[in-house]
PDB file of N, CA and C in Angstrom:
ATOM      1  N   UNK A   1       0.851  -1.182   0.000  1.00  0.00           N
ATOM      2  CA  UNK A   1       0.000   0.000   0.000  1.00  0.00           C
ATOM      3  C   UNK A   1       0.895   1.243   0.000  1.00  0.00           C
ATOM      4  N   UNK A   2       0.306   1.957  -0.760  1.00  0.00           N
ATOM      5  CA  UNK A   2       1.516   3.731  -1.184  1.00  0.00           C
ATOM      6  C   UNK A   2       1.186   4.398   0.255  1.00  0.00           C
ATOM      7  N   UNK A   3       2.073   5.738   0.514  1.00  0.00           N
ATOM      8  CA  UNK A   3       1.962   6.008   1.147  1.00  0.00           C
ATOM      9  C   UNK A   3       0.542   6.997   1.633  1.00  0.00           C
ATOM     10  N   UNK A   4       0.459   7.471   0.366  1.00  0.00           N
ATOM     11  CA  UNK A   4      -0.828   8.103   0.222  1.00  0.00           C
ATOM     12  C   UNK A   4      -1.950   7.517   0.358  1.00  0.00           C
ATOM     13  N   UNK A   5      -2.319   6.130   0.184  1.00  0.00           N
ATOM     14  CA  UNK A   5      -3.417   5.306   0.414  1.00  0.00           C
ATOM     15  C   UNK A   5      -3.612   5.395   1.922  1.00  0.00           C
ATOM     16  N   UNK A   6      -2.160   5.085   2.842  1.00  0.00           N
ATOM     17  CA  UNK A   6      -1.988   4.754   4.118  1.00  0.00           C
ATOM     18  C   UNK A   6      -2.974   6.221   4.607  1.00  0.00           C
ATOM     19  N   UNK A   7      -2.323   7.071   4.290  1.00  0.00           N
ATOM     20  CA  UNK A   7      -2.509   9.159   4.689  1.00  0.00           C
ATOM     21  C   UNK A   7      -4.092   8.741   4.648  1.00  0.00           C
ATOM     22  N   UNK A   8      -4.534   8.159   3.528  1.00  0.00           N
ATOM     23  CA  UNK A   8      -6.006   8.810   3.412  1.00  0.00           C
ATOM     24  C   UNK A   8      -7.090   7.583   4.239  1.00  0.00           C
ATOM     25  N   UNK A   9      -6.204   6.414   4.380  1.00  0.00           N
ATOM     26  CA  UNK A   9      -7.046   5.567   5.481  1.00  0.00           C
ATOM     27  C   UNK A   9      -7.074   6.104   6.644  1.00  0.00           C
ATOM     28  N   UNK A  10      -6.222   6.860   7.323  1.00  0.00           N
ATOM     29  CA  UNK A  10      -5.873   6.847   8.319  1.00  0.00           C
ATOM     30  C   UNK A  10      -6.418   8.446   8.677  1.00  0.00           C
ATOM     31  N   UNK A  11      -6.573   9.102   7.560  1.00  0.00           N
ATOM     32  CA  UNK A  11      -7.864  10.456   7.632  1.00  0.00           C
ATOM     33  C   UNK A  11      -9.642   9.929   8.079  1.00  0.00           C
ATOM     34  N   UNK A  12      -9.676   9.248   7.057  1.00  0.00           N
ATOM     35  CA  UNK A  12     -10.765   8.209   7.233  1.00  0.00           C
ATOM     36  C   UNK A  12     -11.217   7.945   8.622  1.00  0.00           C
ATOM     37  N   UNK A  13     -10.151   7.257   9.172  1.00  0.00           N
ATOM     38  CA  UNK A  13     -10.740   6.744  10.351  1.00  0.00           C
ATOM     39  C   UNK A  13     -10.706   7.911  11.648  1.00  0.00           C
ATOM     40  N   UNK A  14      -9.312   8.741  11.656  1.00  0.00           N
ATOM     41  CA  UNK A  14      -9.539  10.125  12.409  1.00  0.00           C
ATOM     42  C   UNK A  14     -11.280  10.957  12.093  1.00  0.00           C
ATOM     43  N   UNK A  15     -11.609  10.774  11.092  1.00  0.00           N
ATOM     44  CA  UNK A  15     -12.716  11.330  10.922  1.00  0.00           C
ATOM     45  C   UNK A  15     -14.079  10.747  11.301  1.00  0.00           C
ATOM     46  N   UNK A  16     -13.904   9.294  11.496  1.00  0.00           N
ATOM     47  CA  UNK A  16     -14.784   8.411  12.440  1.00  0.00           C
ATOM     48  C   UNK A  16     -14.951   8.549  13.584  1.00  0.00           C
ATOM     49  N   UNK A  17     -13.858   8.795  14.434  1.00  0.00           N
ATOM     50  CA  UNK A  17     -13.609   8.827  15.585  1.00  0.00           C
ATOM     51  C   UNK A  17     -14.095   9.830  15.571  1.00  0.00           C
ATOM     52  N   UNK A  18     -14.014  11.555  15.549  1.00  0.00           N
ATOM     53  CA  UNK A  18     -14.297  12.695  15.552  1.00  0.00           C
ATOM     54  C   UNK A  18     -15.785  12.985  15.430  1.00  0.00           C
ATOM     55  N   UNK A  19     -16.860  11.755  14.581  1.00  0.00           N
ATOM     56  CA  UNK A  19     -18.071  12.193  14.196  1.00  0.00           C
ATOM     57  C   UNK A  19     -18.571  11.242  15.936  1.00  0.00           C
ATOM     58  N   UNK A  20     -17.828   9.736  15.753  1.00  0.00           N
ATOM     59  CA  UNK A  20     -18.280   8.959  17.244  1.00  0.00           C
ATOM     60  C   UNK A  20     -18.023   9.822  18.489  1.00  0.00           C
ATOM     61  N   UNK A  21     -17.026  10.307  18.699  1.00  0.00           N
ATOM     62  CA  UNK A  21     -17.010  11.495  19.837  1.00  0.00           C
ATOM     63  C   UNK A  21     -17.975  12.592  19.789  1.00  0.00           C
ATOM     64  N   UNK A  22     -18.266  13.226  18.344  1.00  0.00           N
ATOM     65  CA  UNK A  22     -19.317  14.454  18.800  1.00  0.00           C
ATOM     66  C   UNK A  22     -20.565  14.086  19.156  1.00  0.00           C
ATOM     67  N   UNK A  23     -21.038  12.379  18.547  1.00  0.00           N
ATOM     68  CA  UNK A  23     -22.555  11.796  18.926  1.00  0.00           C
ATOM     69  C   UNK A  23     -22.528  12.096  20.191  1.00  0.00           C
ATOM     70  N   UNK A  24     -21.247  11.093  20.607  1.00  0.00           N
ATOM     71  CA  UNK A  24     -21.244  11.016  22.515  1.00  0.00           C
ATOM     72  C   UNK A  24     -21.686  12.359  23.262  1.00  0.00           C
ATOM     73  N   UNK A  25     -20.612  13.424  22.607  1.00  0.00           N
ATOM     74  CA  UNK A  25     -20.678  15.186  23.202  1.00  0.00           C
ATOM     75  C   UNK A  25     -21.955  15.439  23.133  1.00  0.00           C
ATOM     76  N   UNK A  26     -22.922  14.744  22.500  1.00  0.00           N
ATOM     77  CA  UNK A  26     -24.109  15.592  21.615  1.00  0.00           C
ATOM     78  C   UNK A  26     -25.010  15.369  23.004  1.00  0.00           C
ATOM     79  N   UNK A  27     -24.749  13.565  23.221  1.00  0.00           N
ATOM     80  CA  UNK A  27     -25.903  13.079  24.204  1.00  0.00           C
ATOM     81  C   UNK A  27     -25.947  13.218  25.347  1.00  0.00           C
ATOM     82  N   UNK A  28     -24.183  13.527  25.958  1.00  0.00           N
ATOM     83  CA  UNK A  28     -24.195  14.069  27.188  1.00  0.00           C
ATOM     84  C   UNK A  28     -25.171  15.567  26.996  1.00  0.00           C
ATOM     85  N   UNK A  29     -24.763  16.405  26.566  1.00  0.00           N
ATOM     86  CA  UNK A  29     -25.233  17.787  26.327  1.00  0.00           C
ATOM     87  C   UNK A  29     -26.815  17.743  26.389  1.00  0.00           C
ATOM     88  N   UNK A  30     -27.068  16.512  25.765  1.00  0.00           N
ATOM     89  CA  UNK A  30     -28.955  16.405  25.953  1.00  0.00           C
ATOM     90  C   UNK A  30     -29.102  15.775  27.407  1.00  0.00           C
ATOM     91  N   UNK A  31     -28.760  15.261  27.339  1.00  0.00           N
ATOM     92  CA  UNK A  31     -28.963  14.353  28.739  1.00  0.00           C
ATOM     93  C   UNK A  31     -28.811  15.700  29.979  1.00  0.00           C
ATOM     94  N   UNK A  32     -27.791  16.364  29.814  1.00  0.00           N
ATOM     95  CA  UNK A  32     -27.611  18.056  30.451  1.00  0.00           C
ATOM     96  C   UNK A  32     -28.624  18.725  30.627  1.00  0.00           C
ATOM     97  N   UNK A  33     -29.828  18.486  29.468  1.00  0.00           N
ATOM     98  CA  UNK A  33     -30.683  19.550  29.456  1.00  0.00           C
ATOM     99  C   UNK A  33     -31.863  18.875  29.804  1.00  0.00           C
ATOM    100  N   UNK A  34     -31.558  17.364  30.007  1.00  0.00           N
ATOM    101  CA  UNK A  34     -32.967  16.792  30.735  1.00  0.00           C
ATOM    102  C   UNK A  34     -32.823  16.684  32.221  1.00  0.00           C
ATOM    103  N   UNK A  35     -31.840  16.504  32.749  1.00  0.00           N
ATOM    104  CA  UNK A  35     -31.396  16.658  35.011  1.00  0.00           C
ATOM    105  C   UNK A  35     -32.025  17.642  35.045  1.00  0.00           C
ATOM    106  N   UNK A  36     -32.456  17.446  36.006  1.00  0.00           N
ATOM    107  CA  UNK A  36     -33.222  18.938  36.684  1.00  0.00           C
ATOM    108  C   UNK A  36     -34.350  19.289  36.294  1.00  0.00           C
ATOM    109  N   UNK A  37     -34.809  18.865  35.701  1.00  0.00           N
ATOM    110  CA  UNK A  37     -36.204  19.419  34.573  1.00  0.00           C
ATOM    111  C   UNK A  37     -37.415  19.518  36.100  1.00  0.00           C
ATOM    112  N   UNK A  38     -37.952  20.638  35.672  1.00  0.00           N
ATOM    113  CA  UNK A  38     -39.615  20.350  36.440  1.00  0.00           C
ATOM    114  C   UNK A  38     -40.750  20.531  35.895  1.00  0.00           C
ATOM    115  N   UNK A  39     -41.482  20.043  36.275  1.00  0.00           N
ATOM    116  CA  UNK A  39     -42.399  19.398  35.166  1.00  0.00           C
ATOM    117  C   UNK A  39     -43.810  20.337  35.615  1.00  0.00           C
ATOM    118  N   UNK A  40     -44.467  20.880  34.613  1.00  0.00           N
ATOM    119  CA  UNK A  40     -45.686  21.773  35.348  1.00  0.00           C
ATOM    120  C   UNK A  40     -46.881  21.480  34.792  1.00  0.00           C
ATOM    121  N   UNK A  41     -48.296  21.785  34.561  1.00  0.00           N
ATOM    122  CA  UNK A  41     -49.410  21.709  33.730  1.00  0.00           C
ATOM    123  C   UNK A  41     -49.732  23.320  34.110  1.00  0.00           C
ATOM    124  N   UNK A  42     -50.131  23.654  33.235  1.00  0.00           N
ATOM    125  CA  UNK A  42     -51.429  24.975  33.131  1.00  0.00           C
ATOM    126  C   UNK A  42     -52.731  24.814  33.133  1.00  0.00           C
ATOM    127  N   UNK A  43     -53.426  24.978  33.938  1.00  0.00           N
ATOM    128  CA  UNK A  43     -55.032  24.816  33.890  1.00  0.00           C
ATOM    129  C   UNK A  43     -55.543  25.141  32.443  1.00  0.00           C
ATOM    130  N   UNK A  44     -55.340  26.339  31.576  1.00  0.00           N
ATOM    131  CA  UNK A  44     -55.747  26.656  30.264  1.00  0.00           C
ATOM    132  C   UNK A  44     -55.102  26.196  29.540  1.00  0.00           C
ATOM    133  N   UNK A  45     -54.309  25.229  29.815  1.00  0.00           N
ATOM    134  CA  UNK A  45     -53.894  24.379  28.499  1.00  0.00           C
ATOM    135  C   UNK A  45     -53.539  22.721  29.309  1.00  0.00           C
ATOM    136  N   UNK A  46     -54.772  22.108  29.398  1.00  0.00           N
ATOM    137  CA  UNK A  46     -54.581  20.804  29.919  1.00  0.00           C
ATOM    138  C   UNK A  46     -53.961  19.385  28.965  1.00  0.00           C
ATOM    139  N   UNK A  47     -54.009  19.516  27.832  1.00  0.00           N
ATOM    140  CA  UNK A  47     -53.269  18.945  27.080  1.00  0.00           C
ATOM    141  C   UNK A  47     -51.798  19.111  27.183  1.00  0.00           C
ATOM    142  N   UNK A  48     -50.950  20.035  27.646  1.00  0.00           N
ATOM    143  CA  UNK A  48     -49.911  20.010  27.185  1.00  0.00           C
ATOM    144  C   UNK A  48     -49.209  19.951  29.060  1.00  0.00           C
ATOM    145  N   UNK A  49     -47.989  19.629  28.910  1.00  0.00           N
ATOM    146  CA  UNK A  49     -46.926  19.279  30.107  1.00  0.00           C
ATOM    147  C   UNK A  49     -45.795  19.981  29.555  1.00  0.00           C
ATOM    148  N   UNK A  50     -45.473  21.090  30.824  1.00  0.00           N
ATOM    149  CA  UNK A  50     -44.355  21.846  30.320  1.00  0.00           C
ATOM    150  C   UNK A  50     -42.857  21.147  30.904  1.00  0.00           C
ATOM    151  N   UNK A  51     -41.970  21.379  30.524  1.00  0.00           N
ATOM    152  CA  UNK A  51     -40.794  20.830  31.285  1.00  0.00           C
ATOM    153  C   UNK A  51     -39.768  22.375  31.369  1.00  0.00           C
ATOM    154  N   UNK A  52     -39.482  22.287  32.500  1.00  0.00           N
ATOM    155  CA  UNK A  52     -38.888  24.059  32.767  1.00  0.00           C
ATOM    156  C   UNK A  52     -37.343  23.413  33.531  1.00  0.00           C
ATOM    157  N   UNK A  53     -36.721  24.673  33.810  1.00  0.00           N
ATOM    158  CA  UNK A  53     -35.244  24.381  34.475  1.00  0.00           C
ATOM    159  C   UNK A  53     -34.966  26.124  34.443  1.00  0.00           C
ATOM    160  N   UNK A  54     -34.060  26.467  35.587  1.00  0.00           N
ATOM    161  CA  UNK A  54     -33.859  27.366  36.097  1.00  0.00           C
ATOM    162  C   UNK A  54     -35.161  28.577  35.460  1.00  0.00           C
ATOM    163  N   UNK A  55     -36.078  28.468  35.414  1.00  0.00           N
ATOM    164  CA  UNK A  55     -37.461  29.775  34.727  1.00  0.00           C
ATOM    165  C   UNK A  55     -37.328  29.776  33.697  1.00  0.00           C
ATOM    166  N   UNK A  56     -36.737  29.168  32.873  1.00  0.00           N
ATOM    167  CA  UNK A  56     -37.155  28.338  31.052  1.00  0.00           C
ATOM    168  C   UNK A  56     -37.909  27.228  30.811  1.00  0.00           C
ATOM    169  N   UNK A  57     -38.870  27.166  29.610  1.00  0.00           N
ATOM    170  CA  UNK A  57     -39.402  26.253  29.577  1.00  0.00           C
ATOM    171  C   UNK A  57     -38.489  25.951  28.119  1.00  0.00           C
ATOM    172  N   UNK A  58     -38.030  24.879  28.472  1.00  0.00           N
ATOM    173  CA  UNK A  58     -37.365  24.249  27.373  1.00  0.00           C
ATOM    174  C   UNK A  58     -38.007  23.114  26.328  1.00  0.00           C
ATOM    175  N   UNK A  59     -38.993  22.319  26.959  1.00  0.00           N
ATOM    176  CA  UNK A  59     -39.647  21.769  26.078  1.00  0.00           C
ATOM    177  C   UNK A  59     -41.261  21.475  26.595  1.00  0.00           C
ATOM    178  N   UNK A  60     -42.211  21.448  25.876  1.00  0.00           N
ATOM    179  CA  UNK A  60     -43.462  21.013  26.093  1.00  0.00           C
ATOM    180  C   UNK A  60     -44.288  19.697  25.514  1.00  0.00           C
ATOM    181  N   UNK A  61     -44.792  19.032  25.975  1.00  0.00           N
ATOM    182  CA  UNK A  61     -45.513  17.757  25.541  1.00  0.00           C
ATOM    183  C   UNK A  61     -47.127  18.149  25.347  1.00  0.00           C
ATOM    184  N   UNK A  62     -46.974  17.956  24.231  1.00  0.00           N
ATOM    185  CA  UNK A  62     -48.438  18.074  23.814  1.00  0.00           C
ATOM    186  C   UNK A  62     -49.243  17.172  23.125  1.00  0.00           C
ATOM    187  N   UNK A  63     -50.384  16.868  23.894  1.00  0.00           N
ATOM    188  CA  UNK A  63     -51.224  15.253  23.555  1.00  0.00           C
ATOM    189  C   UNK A  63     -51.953  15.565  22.369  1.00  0.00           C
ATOM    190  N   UNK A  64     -52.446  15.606  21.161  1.00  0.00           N
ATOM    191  CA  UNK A  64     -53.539  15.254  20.644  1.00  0.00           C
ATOM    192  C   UNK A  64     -54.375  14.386  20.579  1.00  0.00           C
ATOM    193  N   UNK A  65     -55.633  14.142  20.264  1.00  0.00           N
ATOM    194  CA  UNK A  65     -56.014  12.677  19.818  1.00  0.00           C
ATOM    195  C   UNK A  65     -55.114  11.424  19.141  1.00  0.00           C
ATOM    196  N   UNK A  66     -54.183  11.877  18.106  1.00  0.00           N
ATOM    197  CA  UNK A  66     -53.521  10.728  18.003  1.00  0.00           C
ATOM    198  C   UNK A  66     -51.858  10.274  18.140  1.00  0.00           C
ATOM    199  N   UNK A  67     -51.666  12.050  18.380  1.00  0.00           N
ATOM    200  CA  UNK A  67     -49.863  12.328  18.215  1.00  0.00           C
ATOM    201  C   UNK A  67     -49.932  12.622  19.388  1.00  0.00           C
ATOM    202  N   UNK A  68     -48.450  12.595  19.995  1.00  0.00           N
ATOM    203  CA  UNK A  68     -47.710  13.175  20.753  1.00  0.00           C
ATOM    204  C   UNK A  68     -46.712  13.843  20.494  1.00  0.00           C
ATOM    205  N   UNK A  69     -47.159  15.648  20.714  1.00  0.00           N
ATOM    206  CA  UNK A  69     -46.022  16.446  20.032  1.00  0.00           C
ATOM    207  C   UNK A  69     -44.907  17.010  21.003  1.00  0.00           C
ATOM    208  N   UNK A  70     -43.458  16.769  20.918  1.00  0.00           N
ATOM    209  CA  UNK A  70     -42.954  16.926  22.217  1.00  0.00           C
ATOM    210  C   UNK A  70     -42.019  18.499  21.111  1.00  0.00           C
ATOM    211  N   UNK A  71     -42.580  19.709  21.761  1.00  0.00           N
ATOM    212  CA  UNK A  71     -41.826  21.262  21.540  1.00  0.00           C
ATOM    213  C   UNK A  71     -40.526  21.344  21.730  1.00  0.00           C
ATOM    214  N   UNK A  72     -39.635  21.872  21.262  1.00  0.00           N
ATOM    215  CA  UNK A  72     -38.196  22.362  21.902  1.00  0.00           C
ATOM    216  C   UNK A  72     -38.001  23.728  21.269  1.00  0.00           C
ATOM    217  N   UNK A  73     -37.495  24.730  22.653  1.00  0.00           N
ATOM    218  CA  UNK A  73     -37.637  25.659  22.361  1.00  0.00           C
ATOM    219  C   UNK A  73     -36.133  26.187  21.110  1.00  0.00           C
ATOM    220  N   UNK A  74     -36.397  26.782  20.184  1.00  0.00           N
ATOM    221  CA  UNK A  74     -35.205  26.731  19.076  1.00  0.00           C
ATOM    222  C   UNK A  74     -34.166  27.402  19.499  1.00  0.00           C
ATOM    223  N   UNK A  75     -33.956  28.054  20.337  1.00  0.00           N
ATOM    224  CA  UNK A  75     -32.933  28.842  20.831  1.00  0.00           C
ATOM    225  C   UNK A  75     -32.501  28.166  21.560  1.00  0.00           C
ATOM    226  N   UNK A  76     -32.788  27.354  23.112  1.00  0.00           N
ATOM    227  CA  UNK A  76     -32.183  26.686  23.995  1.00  0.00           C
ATOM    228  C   UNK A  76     -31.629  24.917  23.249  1.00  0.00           C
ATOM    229  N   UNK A  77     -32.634  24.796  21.954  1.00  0.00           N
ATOM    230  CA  UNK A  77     -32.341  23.518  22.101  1.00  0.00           C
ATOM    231  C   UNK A  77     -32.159  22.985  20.721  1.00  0.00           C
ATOM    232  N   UNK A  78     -33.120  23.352  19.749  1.00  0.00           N
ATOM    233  CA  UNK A  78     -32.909  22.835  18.508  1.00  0.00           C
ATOM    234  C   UNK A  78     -31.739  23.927  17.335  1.00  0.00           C
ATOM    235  N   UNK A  79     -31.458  25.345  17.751  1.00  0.00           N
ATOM    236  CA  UNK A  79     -31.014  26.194  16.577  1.00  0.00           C
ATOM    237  C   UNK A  79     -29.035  25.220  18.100  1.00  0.00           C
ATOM    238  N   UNK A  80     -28.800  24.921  18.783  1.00  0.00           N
ATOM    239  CA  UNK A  80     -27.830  24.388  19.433  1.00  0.00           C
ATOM    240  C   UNK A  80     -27.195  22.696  18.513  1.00  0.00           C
ATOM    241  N   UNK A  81     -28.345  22.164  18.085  1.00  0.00           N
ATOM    242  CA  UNK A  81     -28.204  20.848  17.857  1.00  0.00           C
ATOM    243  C   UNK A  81     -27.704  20.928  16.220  1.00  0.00           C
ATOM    244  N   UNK A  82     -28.361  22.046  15.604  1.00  0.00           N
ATOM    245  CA  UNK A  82     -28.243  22.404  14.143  1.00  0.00           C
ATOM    246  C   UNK A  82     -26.623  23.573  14.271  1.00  0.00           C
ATOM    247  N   UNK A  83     -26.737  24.524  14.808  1.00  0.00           N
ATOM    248  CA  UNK A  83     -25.434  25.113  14.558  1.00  0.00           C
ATOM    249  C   UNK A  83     -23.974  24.313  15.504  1.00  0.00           C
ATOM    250  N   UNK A  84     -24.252  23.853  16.618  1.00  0.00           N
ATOM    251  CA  UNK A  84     -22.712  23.635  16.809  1.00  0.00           C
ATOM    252  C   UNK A  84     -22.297  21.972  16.311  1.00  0.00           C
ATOM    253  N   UNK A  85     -23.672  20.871  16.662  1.00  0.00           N
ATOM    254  CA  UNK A  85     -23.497  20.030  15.969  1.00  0.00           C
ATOM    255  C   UNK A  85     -23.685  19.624  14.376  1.00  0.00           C
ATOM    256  N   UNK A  86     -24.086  20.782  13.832  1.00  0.00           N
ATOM    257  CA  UNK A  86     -24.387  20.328  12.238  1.00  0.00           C
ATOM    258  C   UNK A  86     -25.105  19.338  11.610  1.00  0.00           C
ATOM    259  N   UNK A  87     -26.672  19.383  12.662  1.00  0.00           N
ATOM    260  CA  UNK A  87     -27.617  18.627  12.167  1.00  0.00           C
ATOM    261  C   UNK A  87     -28.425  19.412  11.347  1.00  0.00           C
ATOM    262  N   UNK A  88     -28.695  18.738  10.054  1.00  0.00           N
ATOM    263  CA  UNK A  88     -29.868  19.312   9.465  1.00  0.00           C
ATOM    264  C   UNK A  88     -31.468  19.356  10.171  1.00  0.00           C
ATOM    265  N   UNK A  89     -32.457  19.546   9.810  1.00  0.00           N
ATOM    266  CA  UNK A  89     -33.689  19.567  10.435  1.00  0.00           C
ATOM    267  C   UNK A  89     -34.149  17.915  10.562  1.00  0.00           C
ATOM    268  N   UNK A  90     -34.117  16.896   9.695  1.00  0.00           N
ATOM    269  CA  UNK A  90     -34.535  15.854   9.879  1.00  0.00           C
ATOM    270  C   UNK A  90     -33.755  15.499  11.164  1.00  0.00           C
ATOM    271  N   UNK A  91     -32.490  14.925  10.674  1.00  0.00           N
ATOM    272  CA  UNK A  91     -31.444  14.705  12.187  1.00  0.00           C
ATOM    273  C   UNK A  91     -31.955  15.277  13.066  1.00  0.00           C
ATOM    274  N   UNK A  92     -31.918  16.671  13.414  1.00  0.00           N
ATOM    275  CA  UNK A  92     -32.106  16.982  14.820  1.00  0.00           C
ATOM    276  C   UNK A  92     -33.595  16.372  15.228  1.00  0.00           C
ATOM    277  N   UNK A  93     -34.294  16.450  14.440  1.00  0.00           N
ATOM    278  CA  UNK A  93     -35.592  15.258  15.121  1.00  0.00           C
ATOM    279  C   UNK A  93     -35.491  14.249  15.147  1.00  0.00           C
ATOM    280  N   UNK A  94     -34.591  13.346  14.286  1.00  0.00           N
ATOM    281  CA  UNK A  94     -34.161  11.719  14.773  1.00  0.00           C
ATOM    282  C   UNK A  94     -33.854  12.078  16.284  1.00  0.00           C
ATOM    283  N   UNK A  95     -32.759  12.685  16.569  1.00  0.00           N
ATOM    284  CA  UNK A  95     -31.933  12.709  17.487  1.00  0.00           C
ATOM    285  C   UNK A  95     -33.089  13.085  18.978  1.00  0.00           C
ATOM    286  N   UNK A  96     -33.186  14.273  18.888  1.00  0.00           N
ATOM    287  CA  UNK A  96     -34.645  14.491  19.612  1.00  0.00           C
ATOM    288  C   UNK A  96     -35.655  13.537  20.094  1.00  0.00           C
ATOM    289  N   UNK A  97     -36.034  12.481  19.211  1.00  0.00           N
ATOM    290  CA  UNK A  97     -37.141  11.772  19.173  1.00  0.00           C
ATOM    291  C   UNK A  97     -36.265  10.456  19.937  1.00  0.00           C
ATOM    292  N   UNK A  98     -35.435  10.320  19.342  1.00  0.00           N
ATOM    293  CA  UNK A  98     -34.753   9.118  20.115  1.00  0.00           C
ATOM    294  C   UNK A  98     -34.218   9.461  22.059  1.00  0.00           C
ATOM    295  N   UNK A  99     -33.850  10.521  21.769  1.00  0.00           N
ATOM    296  CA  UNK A  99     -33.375  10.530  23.543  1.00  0.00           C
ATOM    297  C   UNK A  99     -34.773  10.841  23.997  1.00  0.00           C
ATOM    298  N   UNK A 100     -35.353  11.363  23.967  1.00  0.00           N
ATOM    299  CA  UNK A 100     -36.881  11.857  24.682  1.00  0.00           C
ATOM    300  C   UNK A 100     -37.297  10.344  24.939  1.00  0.00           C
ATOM    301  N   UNK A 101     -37.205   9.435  23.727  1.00  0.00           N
ATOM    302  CA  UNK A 101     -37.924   8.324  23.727  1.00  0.00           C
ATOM    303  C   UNK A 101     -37.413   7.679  25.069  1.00  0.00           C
ATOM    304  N   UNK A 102     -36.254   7.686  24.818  1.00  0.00           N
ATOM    305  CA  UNK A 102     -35.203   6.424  25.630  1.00  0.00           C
ATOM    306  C   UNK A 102     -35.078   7.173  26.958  1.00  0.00           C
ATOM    307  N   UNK A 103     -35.113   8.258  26.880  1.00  0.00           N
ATOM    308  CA  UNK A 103     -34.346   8.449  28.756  1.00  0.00           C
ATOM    309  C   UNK A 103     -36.163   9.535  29.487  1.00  0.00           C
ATOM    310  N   UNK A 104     -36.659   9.766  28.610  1.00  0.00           N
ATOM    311  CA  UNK A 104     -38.475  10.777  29.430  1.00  0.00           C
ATOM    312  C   UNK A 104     -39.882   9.041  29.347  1.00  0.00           C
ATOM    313  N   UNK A 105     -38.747   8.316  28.587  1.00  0.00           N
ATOM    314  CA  UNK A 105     -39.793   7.461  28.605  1.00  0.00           C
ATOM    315  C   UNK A 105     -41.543   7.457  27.911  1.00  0.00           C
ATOM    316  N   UNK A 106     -41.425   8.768  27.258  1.00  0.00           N
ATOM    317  CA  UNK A 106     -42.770   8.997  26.515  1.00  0.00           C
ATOM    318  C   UNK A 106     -43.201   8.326  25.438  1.00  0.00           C
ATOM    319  N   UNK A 107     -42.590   6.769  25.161  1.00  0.00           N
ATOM    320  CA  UNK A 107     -43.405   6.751  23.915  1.00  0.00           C
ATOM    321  C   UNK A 107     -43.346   7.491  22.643  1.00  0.00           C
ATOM    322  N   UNK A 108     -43.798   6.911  21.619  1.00  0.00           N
ATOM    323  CA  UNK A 108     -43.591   7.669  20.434  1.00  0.00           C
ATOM    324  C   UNK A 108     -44.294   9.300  20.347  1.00  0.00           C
ATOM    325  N   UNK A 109     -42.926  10.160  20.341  1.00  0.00           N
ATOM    326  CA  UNK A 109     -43.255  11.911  19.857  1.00  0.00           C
ATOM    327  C   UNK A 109     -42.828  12.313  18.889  1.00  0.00           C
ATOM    328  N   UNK A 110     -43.290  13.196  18.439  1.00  0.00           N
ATOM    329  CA  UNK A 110     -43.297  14.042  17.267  1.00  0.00           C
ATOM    330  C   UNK A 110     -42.348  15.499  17.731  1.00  0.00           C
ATOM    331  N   UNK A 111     -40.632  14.886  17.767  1.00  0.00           N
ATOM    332  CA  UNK A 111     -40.200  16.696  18.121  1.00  0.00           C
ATOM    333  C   UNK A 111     -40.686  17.804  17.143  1.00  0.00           C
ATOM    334  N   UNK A 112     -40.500  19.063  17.491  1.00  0.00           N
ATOM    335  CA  UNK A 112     -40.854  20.387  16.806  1.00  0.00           C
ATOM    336  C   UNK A 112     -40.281  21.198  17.127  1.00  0.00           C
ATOM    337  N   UNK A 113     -39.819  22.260  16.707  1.00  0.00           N
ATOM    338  CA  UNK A 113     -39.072  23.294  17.356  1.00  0.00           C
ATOM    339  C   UNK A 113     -40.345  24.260  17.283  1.00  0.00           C
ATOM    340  N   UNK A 114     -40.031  25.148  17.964  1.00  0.00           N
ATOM    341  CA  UNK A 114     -40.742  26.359  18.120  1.00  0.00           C
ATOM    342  C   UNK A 114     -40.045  27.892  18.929  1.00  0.00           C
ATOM    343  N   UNK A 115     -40.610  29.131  18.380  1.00  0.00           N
ATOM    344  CA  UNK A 115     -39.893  30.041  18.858  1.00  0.00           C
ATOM    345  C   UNK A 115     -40.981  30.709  20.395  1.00  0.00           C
ATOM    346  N   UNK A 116     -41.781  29.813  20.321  1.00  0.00           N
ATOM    347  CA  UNK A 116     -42.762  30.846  21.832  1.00  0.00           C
ATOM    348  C   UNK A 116     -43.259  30.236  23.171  1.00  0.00           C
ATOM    349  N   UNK A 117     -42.347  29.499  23.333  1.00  0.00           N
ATOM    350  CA  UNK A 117     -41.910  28.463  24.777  1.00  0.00           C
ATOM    351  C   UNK A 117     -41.820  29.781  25.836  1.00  0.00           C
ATOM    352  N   UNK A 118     -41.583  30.511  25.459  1.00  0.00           N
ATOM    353  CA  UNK A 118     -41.239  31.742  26.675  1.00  0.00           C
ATOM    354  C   UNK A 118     -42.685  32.224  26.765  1.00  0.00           C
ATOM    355  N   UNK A 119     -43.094  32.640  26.248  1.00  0.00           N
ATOM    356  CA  UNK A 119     -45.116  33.333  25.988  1.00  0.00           C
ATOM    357  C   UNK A 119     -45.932  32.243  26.513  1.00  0.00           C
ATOM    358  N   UNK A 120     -45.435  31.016  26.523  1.00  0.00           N
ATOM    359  CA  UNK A 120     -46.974  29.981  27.058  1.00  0.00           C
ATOM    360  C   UNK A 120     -46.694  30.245  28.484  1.00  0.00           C
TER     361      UNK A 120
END
């Protein structure tokens, strides 16, 4: 094998490692923003469950008849997942939908971003 083959395997796999480390960075960082959470209802909006941390509401669960739509507010959580990790919009709702699933235990949701988590 040339030496250049060696250079560009060995970019290859530095660049594996680098995407497997930022997943890891990604999930601690979510997992960060789920400790502590407190959990509230509003009488005028009984469908939905807010989840707050230090006087932010960072995400909301909202029931319909057949979905479960779980909010994230775009500034604290989804414009974070898209600019420093470089998820497009689908990704950041894989990603979203999978930790909510696995560590809030809710069952299948529908993430969303939204800009008016602060106004409800």
């Amino acid at each position: 094998m040339e030496i250049k083959e060696k250079i560009k395997e060995l970019e290859k796999q530095i660049e594996k490692l680098k995407k497997e480390y930022q997943k890891e960075e990604m999930k601690e960082w979510f997992k960060s923003l789920l400790n502590g959470l407190k959990i509230g209802i509003n009488d005028n909006n009984p469908n939905s469950v807010y989840y707050k941390k230090n006087g932010e509401i960072f995400f909301v669960l909202r029931q319909d008849s057949e979905k479960k739509y779980f909010y994230c507010d775009y500034y604290l959580v989804w414009d974070v997942l898209q600019n420093k990790y470089k998820l497009n919009y689908y990704e950041t709702q894989a990603f979203i939908k999978s930790m909510v699933e696995q560590h809030l235990k809710l069952g299948v949701v529908t993430p969303e971003r939204t800009l008016f988590l602060k106004k409800i």
